[in-house]
N, C-alpha and C. Protein backbone atom coordinates (compact mmCIF):
# COMPACT_ATOMS: atom_id res chain seq x y z
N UNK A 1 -29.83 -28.51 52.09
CA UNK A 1 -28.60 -28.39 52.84
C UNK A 1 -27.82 -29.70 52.73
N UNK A 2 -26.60 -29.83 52.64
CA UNK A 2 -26.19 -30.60 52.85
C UNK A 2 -25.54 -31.40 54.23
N UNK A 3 -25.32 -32.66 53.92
CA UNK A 3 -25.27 -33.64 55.15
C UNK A 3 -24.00 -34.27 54.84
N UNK A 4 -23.04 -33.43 55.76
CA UNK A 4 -21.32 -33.64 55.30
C UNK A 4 -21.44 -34.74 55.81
N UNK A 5 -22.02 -35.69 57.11
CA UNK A 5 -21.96 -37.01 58.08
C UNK A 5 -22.00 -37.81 56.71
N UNK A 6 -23.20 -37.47 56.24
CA UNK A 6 -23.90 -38.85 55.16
C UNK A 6 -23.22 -38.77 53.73
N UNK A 7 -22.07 -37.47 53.28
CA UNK A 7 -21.41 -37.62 52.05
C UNK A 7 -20.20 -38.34 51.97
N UNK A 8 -19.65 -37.91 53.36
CA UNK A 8 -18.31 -38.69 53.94
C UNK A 8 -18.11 -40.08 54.11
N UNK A 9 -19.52 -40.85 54.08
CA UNK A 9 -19.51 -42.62 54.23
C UNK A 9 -19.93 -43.01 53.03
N UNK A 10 -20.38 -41.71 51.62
CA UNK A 10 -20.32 -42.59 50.63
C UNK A 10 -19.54 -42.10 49.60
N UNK A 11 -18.89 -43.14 48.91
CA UNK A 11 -17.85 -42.96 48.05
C UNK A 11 -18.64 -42.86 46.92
N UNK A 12 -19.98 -42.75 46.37
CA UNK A 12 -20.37 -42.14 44.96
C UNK A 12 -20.31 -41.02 45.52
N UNK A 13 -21.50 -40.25 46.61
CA UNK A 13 -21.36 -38.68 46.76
C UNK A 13 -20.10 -38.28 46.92
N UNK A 14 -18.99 -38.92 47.70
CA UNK A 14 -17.64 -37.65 47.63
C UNK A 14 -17.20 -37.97 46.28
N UNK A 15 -17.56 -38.76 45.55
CA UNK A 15 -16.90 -38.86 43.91
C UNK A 15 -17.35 -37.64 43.50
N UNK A 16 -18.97 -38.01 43.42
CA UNK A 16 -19.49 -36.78 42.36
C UNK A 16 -19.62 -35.33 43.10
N UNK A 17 -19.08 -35.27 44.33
CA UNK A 17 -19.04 -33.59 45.47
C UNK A 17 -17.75 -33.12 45.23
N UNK A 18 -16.64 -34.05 44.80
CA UNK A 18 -15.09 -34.09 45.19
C UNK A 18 -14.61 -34.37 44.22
N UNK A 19 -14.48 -35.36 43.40
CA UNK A 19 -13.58 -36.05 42.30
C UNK A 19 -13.50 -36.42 43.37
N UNK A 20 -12.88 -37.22 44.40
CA UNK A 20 -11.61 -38.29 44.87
C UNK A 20 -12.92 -38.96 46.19
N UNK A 21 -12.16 -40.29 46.07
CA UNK A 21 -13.51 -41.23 47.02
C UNK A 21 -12.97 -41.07 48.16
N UNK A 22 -13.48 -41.78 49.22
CA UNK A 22 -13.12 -41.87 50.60
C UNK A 22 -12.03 -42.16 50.77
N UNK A 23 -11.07 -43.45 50.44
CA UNK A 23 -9.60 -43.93 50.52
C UNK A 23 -9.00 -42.32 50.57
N UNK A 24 -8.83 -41.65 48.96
CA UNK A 24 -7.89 -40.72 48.64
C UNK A 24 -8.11 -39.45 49.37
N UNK A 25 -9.50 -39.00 50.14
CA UNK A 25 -9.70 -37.96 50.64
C UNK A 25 -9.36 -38.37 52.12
N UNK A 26 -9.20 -39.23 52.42
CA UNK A 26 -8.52 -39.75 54.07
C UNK A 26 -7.23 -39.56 53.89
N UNK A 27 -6.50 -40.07 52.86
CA UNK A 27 -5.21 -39.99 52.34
C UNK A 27 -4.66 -38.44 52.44
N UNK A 28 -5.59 -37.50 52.29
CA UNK A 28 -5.17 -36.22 52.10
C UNK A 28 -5.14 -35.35 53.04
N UNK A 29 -5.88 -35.96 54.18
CA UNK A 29 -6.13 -35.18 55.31
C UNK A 29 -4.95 -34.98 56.20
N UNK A 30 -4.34 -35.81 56.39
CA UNK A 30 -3.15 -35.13 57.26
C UNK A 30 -2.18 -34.44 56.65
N UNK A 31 -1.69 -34.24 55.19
CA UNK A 31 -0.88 -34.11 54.82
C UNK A 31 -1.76 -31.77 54.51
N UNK A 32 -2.96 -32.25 54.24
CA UNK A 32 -3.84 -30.88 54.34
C UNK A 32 -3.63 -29.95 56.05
N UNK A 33 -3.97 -30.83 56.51
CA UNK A 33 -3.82 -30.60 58.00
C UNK A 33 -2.36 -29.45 58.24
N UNK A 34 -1.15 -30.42 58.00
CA UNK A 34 -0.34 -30.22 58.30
C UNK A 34 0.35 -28.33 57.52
N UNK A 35 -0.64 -28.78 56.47
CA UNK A 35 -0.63 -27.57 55.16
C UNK A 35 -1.58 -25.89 55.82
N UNK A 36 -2.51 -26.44 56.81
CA UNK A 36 -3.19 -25.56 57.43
C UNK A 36 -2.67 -24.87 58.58
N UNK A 37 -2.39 -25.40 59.33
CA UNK A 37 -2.23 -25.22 60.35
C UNK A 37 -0.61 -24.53 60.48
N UNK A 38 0.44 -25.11 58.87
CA UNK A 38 1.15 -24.35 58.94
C UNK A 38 1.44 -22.97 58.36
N UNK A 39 0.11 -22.60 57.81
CA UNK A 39 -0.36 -21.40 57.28
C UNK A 39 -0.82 -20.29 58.03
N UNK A 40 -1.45 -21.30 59.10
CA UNK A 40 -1.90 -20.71 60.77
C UNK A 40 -1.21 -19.59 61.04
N UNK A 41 0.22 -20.72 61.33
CA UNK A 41 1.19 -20.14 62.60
C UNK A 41 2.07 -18.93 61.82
N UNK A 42 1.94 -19.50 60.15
CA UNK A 42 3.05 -18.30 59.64
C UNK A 42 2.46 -17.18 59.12
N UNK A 43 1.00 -17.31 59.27
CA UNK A 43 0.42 -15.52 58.95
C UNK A 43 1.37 -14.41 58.76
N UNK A 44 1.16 -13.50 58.20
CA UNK A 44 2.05 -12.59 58.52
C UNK A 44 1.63 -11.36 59.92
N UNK A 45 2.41 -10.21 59.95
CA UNK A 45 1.40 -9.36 61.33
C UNK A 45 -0.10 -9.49 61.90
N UNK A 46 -0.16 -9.80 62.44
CA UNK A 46 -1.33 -9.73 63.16
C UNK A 46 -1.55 -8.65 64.19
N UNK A 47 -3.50 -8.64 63.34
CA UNK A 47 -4.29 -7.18 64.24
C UNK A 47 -4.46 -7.40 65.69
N UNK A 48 -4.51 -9.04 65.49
CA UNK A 48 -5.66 -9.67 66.92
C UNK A 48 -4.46 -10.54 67.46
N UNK A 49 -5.13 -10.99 68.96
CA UNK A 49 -4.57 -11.93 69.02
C UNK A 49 -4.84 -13.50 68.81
N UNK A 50 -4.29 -14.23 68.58
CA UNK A 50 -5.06 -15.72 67.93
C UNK A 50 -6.06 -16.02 68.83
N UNK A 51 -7.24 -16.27 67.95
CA UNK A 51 -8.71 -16.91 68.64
C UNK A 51 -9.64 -15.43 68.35
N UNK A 52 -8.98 -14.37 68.44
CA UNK A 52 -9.78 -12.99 68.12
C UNK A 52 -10.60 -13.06 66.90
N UNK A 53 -11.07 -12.06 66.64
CA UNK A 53 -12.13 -12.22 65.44
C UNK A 53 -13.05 -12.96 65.38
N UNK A 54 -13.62 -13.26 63.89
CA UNK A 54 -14.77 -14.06 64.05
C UNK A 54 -14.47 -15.19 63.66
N UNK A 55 -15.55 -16.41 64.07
CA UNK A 55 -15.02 -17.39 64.04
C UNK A 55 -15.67 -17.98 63.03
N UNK A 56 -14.72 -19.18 62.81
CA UNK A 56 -15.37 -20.42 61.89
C UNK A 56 -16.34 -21.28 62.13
N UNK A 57 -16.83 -20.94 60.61
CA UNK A 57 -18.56 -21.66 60.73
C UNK A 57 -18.31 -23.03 60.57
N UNK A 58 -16.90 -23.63 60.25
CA UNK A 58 -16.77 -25.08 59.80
C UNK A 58 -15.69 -25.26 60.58
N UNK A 59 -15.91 -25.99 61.31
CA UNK A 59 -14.74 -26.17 62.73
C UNK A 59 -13.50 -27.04 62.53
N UNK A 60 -14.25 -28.40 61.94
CA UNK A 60 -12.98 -29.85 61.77
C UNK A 60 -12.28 -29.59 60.48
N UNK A 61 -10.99 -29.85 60.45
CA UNK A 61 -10.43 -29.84 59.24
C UNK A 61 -10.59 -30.80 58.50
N UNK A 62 -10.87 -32.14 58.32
CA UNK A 62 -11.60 -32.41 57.61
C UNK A 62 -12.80 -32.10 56.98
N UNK A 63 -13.81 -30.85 57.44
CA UNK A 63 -14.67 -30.70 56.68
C UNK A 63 -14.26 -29.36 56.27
N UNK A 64 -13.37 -28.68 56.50
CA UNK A 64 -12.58 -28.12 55.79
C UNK A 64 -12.35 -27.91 54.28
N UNK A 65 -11.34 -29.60 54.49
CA UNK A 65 -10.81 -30.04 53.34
C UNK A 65 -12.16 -30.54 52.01
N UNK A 66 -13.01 -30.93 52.75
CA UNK A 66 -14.35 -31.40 51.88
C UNK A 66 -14.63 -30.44 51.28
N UNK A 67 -15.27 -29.03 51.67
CA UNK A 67 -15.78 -28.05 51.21
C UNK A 67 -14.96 -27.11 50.17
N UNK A 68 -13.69 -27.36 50.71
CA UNK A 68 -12.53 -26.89 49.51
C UNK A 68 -12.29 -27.29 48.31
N UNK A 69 -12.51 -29.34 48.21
CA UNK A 69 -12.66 -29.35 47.00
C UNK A 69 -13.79 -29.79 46.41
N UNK A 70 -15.16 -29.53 47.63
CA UNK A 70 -16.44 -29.19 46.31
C UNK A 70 -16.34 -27.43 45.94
N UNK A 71 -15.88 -26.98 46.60
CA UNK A 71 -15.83 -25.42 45.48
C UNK A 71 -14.81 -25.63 44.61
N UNK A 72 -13.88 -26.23 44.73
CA UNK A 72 -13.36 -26.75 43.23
C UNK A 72 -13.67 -27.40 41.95
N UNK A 73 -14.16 -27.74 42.54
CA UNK A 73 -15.09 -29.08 41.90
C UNK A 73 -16.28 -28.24 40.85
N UNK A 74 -17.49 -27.89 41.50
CA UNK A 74 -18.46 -27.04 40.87
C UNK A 74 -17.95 -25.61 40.52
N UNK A 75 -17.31 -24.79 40.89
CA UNK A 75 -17.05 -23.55 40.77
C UNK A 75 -16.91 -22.98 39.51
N UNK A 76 -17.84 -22.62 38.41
CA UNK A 76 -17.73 -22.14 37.50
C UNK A 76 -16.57 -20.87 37.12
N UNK A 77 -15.92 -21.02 35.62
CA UNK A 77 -14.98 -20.22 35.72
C UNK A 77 -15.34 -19.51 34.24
N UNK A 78 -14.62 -18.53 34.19
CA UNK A 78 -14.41 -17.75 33.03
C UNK A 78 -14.21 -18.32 31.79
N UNK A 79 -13.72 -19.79 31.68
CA UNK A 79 -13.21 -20.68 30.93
C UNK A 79 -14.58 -21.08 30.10
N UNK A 80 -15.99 -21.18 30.68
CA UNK A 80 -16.90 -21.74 30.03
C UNK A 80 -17.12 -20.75 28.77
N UNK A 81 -17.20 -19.02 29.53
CA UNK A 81 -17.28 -17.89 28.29
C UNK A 81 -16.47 -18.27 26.95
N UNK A 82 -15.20 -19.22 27.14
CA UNK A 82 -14.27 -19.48 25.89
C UNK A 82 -14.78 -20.36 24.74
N UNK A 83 -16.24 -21.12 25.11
CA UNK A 83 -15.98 -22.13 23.96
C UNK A 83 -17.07 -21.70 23.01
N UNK A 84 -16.82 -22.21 21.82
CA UNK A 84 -17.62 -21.27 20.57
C UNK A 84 -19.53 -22.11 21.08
N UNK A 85 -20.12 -21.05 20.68
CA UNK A 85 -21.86 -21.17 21.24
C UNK A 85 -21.87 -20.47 22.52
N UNK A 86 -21.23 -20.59 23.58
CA UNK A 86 -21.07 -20.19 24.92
C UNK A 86 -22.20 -18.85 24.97
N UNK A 87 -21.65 -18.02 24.37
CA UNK A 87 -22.33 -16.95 24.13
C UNK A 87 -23.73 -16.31 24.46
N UNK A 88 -24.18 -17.50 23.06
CA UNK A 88 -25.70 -17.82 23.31
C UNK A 88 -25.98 -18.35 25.07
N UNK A 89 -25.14 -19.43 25.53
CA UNK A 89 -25.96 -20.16 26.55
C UNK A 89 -25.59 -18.73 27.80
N UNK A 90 -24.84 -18.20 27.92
CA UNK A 90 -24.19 -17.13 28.84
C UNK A 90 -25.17 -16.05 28.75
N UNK A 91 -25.61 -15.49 27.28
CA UNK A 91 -26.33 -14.20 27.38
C UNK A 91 -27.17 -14.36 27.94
N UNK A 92 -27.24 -12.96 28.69
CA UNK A 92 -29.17 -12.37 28.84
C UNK A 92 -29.82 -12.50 27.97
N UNK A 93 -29.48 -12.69 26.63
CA UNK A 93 -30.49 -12.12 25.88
C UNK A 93 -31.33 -13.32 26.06
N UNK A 94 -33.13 -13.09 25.24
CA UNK A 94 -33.85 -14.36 24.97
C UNK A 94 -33.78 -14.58 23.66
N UNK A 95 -33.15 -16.19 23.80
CA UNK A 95 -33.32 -16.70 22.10
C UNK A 95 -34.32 -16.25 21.24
């Protein structure tokens, strides 16, 4: 499992979790913030009323913002299927 407390005070793990170190991911947080929250309010119709439904398993927006760009970060894409050999490393089959 990971230990968002202990990735957040070091600038190799948010390098290699994130691309961007501590400075630039502090740097980003309010301007994310501001990006959330105004996504919040402009939903379109709503079923519920706000706070309804289920809730979030990741509460602070800063860890938010962390987890957003380690699934960026690792998230394998369709793009790997493109390069010549791929094939081989992608198939089921056994060599």
């Amino acid at each position: 499992m990971l230990d968002i407390n202990r990735i957040l005070k070091s600038d190799r793990l948010m390098g290699a979790l994130t691309g961007l170190n501590r400075a630039a991911f502090d740097a980003l947080v309010p301007s994310f913030t501001q990006a959330y929250q105004a996504a919040q309010l402009s939903s379109k119709q709503r079923q519920r009323a706000p706070g309804a439904g289920r809730k979030a398993n990741i509460d602070s927006i800063p860890d938010k913002l962390f987890f957003i760009l380690l699934y960026f970060k690792v998230y394998p894409t369709f793009d790997l299927d493109s390069y010549p050999g791929s094939k081989v490393l992608l198939s089921k089959q056994p060599l």
